[in-house]
Protein backbone atom coordinates (compact mmCIF):
# COMPACT_ATOMS: atom_id res chain seq x y z
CA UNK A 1 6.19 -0.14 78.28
CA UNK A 2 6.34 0.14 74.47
CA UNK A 3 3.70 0.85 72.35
CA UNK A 4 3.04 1.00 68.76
CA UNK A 5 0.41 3.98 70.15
CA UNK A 6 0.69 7.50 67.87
CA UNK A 7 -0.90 10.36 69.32
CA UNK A 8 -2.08 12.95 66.47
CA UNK A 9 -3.44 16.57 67.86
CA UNK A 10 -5.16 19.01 64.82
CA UNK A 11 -8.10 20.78 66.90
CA UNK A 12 -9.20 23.45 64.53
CA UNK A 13 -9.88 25.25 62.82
CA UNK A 14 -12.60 23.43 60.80
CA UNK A 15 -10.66 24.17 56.87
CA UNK A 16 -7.23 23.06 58.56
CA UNK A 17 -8.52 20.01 60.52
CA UNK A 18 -9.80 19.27 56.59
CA UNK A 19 -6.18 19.58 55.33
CA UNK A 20 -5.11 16.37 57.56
CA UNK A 21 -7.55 14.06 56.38
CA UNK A 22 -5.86 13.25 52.78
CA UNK A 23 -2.61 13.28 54.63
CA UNK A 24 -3.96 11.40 57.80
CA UNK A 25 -5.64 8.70 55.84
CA UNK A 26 -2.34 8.11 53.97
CA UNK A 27 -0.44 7.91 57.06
CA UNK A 28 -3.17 4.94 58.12
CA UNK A 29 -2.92 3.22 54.58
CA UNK A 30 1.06 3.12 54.11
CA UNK A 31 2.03 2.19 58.05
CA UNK A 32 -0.89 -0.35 58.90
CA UNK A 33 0.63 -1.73 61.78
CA UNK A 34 0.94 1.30 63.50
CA UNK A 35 -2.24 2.38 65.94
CA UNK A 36 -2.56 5.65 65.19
CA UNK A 37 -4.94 8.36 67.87
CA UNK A 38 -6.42 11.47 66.97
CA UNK A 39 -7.56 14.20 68.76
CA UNK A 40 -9.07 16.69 67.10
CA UNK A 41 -12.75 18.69 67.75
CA UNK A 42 -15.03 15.88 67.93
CA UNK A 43 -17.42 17.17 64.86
CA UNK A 44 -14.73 16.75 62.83
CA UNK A 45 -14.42 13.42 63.04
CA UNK A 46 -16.57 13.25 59.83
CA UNK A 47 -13.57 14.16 57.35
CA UNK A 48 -11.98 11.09 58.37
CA UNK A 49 -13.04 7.53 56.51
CA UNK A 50 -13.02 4.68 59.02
CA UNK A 51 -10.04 2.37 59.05
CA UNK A 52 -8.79 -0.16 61.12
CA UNK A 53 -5.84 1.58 62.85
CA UNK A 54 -7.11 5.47 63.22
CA UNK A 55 -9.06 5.78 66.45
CA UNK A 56 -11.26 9.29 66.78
CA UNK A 57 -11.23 10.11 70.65
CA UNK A 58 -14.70 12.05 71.29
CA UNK A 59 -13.18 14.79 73.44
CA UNK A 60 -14.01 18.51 73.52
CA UNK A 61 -10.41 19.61 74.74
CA UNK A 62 -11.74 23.74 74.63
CA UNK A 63 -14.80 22.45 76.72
CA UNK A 64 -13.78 19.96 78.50
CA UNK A 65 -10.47 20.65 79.06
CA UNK A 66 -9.97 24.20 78.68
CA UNK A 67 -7.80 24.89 82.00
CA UNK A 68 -4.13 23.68 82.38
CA UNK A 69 -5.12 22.41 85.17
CA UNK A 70 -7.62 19.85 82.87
CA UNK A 71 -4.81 19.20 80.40
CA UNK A 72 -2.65 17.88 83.07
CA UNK A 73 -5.56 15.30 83.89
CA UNK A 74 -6.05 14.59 80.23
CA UNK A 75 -2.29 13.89 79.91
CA UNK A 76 -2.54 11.38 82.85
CA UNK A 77 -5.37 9.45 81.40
CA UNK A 78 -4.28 9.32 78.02
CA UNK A 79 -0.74 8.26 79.03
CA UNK A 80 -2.68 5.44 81.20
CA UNK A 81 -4.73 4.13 78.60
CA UNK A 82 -2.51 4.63 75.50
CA UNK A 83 1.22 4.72 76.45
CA UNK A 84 2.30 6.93 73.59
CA UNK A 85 5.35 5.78 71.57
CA UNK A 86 5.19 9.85 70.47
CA UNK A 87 3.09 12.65 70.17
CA UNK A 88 2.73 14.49 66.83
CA UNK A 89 1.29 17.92 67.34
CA UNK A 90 0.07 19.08 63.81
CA UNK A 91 -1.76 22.78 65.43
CA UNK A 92 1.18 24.16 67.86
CA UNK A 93 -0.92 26.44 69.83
CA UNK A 94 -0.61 27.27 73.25
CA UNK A 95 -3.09 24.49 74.48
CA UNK A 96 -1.26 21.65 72.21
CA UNK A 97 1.82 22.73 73.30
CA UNK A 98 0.84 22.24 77.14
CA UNK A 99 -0.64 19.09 76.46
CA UNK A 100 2.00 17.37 74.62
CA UNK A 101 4.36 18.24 77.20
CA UNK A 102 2.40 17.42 80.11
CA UNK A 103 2.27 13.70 78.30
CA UNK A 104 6.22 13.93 78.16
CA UNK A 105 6.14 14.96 81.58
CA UNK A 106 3.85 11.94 82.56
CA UNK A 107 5.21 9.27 80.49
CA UNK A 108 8.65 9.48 82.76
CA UNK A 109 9.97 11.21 78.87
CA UNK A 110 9.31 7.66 77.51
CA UNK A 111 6.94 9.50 74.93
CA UNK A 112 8.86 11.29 71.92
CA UNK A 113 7.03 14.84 70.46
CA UNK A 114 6.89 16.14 67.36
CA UNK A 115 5.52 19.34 66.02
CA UNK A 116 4.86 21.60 62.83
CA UNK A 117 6.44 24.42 62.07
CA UNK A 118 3.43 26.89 60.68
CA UNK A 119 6.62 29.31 58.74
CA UNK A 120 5.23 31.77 60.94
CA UNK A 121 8.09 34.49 59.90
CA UNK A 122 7.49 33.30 56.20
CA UNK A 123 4.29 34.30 56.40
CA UNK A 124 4.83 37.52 58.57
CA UNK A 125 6.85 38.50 55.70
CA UNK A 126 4.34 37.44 52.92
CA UNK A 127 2.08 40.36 54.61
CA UNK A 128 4.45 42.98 55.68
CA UNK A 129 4.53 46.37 53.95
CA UNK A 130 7.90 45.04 51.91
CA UNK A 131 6.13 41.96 50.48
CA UNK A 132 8.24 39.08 49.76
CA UNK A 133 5.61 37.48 47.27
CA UNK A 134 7.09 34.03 46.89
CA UNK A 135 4.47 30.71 47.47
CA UNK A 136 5.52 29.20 50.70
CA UNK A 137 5.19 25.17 51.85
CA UNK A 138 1.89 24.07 51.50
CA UNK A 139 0.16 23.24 54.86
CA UNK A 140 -0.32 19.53 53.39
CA UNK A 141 3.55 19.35 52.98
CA UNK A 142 4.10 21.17 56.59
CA UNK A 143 1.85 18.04 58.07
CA UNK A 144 4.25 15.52 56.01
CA UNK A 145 7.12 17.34 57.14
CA UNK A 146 6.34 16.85 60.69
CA UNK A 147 5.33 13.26 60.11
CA UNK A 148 8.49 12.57 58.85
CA UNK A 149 10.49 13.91 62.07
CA UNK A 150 8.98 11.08 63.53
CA UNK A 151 9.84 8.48 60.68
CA UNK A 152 6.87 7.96 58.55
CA UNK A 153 7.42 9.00 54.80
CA UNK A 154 4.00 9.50 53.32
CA UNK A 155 3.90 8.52 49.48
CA UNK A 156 2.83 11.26 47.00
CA UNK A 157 -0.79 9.02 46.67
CA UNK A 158 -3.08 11.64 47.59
CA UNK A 159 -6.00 9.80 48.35
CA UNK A 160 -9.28 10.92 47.09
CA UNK A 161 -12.66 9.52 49.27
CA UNK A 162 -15.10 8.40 46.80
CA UNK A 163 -18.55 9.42 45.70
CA UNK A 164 -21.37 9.14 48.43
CA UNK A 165 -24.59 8.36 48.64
CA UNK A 166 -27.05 11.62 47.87
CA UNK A 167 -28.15 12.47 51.32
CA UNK A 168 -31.88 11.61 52.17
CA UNK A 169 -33.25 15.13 52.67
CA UNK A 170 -36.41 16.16 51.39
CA UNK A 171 -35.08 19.72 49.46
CA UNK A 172 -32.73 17.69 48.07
CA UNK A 173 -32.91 16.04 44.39
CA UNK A 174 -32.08 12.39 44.53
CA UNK A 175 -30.64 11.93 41.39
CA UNK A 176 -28.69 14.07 39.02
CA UNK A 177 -30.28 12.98 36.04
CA UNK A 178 -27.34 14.29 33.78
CA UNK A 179 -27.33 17.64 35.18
CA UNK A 180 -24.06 19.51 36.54
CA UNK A 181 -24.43 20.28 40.14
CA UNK A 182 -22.40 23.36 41.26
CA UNK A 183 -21.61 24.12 44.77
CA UNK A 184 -21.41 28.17 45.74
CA UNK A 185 -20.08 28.66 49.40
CA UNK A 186 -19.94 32.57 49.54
CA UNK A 187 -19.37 33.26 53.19
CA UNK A 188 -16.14 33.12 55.35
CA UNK A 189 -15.12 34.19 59.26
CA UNK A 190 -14.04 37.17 58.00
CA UNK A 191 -15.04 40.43 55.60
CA UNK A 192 -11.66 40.29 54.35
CA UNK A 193 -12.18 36.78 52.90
CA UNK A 194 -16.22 37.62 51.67
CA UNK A 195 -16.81 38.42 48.06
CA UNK A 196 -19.21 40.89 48.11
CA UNK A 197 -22.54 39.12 48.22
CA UNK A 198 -25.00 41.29 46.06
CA UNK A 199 -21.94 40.47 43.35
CA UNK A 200 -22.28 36.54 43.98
CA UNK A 201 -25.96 36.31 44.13
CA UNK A 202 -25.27 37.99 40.27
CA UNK A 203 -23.13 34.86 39.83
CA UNK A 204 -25.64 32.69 41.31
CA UNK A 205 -27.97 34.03 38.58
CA UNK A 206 -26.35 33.85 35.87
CA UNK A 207 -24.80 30.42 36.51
CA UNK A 208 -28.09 29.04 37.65
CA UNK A 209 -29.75 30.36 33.79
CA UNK A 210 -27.46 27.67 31.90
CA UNK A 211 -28.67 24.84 30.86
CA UNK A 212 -29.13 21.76 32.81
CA UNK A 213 -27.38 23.30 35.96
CA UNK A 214 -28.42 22.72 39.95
CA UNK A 215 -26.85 25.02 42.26
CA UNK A 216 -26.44 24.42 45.90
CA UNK A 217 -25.28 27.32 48.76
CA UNK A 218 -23.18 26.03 51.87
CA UNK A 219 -22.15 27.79 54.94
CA UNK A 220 -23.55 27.88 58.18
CA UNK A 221 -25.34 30.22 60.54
CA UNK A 222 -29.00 31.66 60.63
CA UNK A 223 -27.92 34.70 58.90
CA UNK A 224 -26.26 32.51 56.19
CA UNK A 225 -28.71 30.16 56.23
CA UNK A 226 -31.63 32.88 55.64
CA UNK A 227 -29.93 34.47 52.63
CA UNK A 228 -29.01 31.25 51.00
CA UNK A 229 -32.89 30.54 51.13
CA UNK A 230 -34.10 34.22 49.99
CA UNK A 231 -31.53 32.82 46.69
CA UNK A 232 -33.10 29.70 46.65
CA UNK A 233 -36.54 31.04 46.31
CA UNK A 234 -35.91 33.07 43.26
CA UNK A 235 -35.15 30.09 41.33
CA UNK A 236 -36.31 26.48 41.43
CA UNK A 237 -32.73 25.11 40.24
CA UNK A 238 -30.76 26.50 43.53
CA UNK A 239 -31.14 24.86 46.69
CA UNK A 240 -30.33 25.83 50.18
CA UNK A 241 -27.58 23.02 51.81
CA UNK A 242 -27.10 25.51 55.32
CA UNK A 243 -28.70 24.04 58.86
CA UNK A 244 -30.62 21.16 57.03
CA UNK A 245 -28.51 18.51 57.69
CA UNK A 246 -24.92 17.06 59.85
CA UNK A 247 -21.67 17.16 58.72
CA UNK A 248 -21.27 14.12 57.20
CA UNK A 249 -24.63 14.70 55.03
CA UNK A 250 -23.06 17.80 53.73
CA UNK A 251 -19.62 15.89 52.87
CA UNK A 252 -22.03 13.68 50.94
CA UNK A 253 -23.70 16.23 49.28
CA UNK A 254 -20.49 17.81 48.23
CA UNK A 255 -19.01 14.72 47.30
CA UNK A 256 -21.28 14.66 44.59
CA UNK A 257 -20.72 18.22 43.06
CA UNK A 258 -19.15 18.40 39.55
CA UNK A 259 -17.70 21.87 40.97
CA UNK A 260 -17.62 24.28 43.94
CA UNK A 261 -17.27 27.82 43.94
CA UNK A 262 -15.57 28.79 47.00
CA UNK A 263 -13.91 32.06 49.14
CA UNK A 264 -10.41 30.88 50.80
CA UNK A 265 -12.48 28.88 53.12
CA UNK A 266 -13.37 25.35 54.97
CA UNK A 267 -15.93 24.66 51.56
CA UNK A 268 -12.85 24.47 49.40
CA UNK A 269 -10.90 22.08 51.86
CA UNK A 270 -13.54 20.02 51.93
CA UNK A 271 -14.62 19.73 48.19
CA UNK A 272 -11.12 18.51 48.29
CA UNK A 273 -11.45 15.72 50.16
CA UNK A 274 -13.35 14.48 47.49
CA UNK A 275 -11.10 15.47 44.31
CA UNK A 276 -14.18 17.97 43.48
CA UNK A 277 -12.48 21.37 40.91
CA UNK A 278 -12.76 24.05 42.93
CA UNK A 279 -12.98 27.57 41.94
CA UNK A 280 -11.56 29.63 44.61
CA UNK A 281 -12.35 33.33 45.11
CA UNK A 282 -9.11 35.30 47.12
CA UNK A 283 -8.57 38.84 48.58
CA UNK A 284 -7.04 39.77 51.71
CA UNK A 285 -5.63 36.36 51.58
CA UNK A 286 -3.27 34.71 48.99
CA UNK A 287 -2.31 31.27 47.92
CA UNK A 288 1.33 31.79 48.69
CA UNK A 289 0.26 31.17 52.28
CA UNK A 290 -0.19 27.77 51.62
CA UNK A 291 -3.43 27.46 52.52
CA UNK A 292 -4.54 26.40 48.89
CA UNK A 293 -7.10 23.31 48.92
CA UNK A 294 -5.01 19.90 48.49
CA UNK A 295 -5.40 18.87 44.70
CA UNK A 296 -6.49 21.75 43.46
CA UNK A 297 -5.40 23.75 40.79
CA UNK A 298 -4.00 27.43 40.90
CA UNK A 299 -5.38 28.71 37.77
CA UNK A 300 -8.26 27.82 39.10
CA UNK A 301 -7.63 30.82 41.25
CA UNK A 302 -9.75 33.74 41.24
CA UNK A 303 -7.98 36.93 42.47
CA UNK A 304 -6.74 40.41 41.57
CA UNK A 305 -2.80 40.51 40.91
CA UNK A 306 -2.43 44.21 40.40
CA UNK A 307 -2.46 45.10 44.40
CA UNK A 308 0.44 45.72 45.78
CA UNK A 309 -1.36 45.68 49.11
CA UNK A 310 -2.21 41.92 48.63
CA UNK A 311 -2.21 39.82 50.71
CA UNK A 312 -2.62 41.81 53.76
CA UNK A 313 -3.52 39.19 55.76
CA UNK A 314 -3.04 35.32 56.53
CA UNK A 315 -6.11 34.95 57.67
CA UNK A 316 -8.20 37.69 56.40
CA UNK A 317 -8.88 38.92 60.27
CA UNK A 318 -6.92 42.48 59.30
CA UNK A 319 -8.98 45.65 58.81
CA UNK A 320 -8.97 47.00 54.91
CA UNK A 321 -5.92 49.62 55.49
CA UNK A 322 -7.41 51.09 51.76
CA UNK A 323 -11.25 50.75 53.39
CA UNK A 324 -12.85 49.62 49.80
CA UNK A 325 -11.75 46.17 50.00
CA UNK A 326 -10.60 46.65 46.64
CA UNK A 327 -9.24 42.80 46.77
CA UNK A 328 -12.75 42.14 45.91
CA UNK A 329 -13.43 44.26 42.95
CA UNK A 330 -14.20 41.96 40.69
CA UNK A 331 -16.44 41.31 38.10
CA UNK A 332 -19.23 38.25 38.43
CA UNK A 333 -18.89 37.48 34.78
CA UNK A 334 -14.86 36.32 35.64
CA UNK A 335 -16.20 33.91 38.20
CA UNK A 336 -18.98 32.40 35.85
CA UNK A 337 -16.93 32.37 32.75
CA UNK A 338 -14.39 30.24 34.77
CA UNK A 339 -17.09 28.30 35.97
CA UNK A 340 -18.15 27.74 33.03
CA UNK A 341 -14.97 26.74 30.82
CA UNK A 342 -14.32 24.23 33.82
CA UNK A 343 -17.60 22.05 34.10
C-alpha cells in the first residue's frame, strides 16, 4: 500500500530536537501534500508551530519503549497505522537505529530509510590532541542533507515563529513598556560548558544597572531555580523564568526578548526559533562543531581563541585535562560590553 506517510525520529537531546524545528517547519511549508510524522520526546512538541500536515505522536520511546523487545511492537503498530513511504532518522543512535529497521523489517522493505550522518570522525578530529580547527557542517545543514537523500530540497527560507503573547504569570511584567528585555541562561549539563557563575551574576549586575533594562534567568532544576531567585532578589529589574511555568510559556517568554545571553546550550537554540540575537558564551566546546544556534551570528561569539587545548570536547562532558577551566577565564565586562553594543 502506498502512502504519502513520512516518518521523522529526533528524540533528544532538548537543544538538538530545537535545531529541527526551523528545518522541520520548512519541510511542512514547501511539500504540503506530503503527511509528515514525528517522533520525538513528547515535551518537545512545543518547538513545533501547528500545521496541517506535521502530526506530533505523544510517545515516550525511553519510557515506554525502552527494550528492543518494545521497539519491535512500536514498529508493528506504527507500520499498521501509518504505512511509511520512508523513515528519516535525524538522531542515529542505537535505539533509532533499531527502530527504523524493525519498520523496514515490518513493512515487507516497502518502507525506504534515511539517516544523518553526525561527521562523527570530523568531529573526533576537531578535539584530538592534533586539532584540525576547521568549522564543520552545521547540524541544520546535516538535517537538510538527510532530507534531501530522500528527495525533499528545503529552500534557504529559514523560517522565524513570530512574537507571542507575554505569558500570564504573576512575576512576570505584562508589558514592556519600551524597555529592553535580556534573557541570561547561565547553566548547562556540563562544567565544561558553565561560565563560572559568581562571574555571571557580575554580568547580571552590571547589565541589570543600565537604563531601562529587565533581565530574566532560564534554566531548570531546583538548584538553578534557587540561585536564579537569590539574583532576582537583589534587584527588582531581574526576574526568575526557572520552574514557574511549561515549555511553551517559556518559548513565549523568550520570544519576546530583545537578546539572550547564553552558554553553548538548549537557551540559545531556542531564542533561535524566534530570530532573537544571541550572545553565546563557549569553552570546552567550539562553534566549528556545528552546533552554533540557526541564524545566529558568529561574532556574536564569546570565547577565548588563544587555547590550543580548545575545544576539548563536543559536548563539554570531558574532564579539564589543564584543571582551571581556563576556557572560561574571561572577563564579565566582555560579555556586557557585547551585550551592550548589540541591543
Amino acid at each position: 500500500m502506498q502512502s504519502n506517510n513520512t516518518l521523522l525520529i529526533r528524540l533528544s537531546a532538548m537543544g538538538d530536537v530545537a535545531m529541527t524545528s526551523p528545518i522541520i517547519t520548512d519541510l511542512c511549508t514547501q511539500y504540503p501534500d506530503q503527511h509528515f510524522v514525528l517522533l520525538t520526546t513528547p515535551m518537545f512538541g512545543a518547538f513545533y508551530p501547528q500545521l496541517d500536515n506535521l502530526e506530533i505522536l505523544d510517545i515516550n520511546v525511553k519510557k515506554q519503549y525502552s527494550k528492543p523487545s518494545d521497539l519491535w511492537k512500536l514498529a508493528r503498530i506504527l507500520d499498521k497505522k501509518y504505512h511509511f513511504q520512508q523513515v528519516i532518522d535525524l538522531h542515529d543512535v542505537l535505539r533509532t537505529k533499531l527502530l527504523r529497521k524493525f519498520i523496514r523489517v515490518v513493512s515487507m522493505f516497502n518502507t525506504k530509510v534515511y539517516s544523518i550522518n553526525k561527521g562523527r570522525a570530523e568531529k573526533k578530529k576537531l578535539v584530538s590532541p592534533n586539532r584540525d580547527k576547521q568549522q564543520l557542517m552545521l547540524m541544520t545543514d546535516r538535517y537538510k542533507e538527510t532530507l534531501a537523500k530522500a528527495d525533499f530540497y528545503i529552500n534557504e527560507s529559514h523560517f522565524v515563529r513570530p512574537t507571542l503573547p507575554i505569558p500570564q504569570v504573576d512575576s512576570i511584567p505584562q508589558s514592556k513598556n519600551g524597555e529592553r528585555w535580556i534573557g541570561i541562561a547561565p547553566f548547562a549539563q556540563h562544567q565544561g560548558k558553565v561560565y563560572p557563575l559568581l562571574k555571571m551574576h557580575d554580568v547580571v549586575k552590571l547589565l541589570a544597572n543600565e537604563p531601562n533594562v529587565r533581565l530574566f534567568v532560564f534554566g531548570g532544576g531546583p538548584k538553578e531555580k534557587q540561585i536564579a531567585e537569590d539574583w532576582a532578589g537583589c534587584m527588582e529589574n531581574i526576574h526568575n523564568a526557572i520552574g514557574i511555568m511549561k515549555l511553551n510559556m517559556e518559548l513565549a517568554l523568550i520570544s519576546n526578548l530583545d537578546i539572550m545571553v547564553s552558554m553553548d546550550s538548549s537557551a540559545m537554540h531556542m531564542a533561535s526559533l524566534f530570530g532573537v540575537r544571541t550572545i553565546s558564551i563557549w569553552g570546552a566546546t567550539h562553534p566549528f562543531a556545528g552546533f552554533l544556534g540557526y541564524g545566529q551570528k558568529i561574532e556574536d561569539v564569546v570565547q577565548r581563541e588563544d587555547l590550543e587545548c580548545r575545544p576539548c570536547s563536543i559536548f563539554g562532558n570531558k574532564p579539564c585535562s589543564r584543571t582551571d577551566f581556563a576556557c572560561m577565564d574571561i572577563k564579565p565586562k566582555t560579555i556586557v560590553d557585547k551585550v551592550l553594543s548589540r541591543l
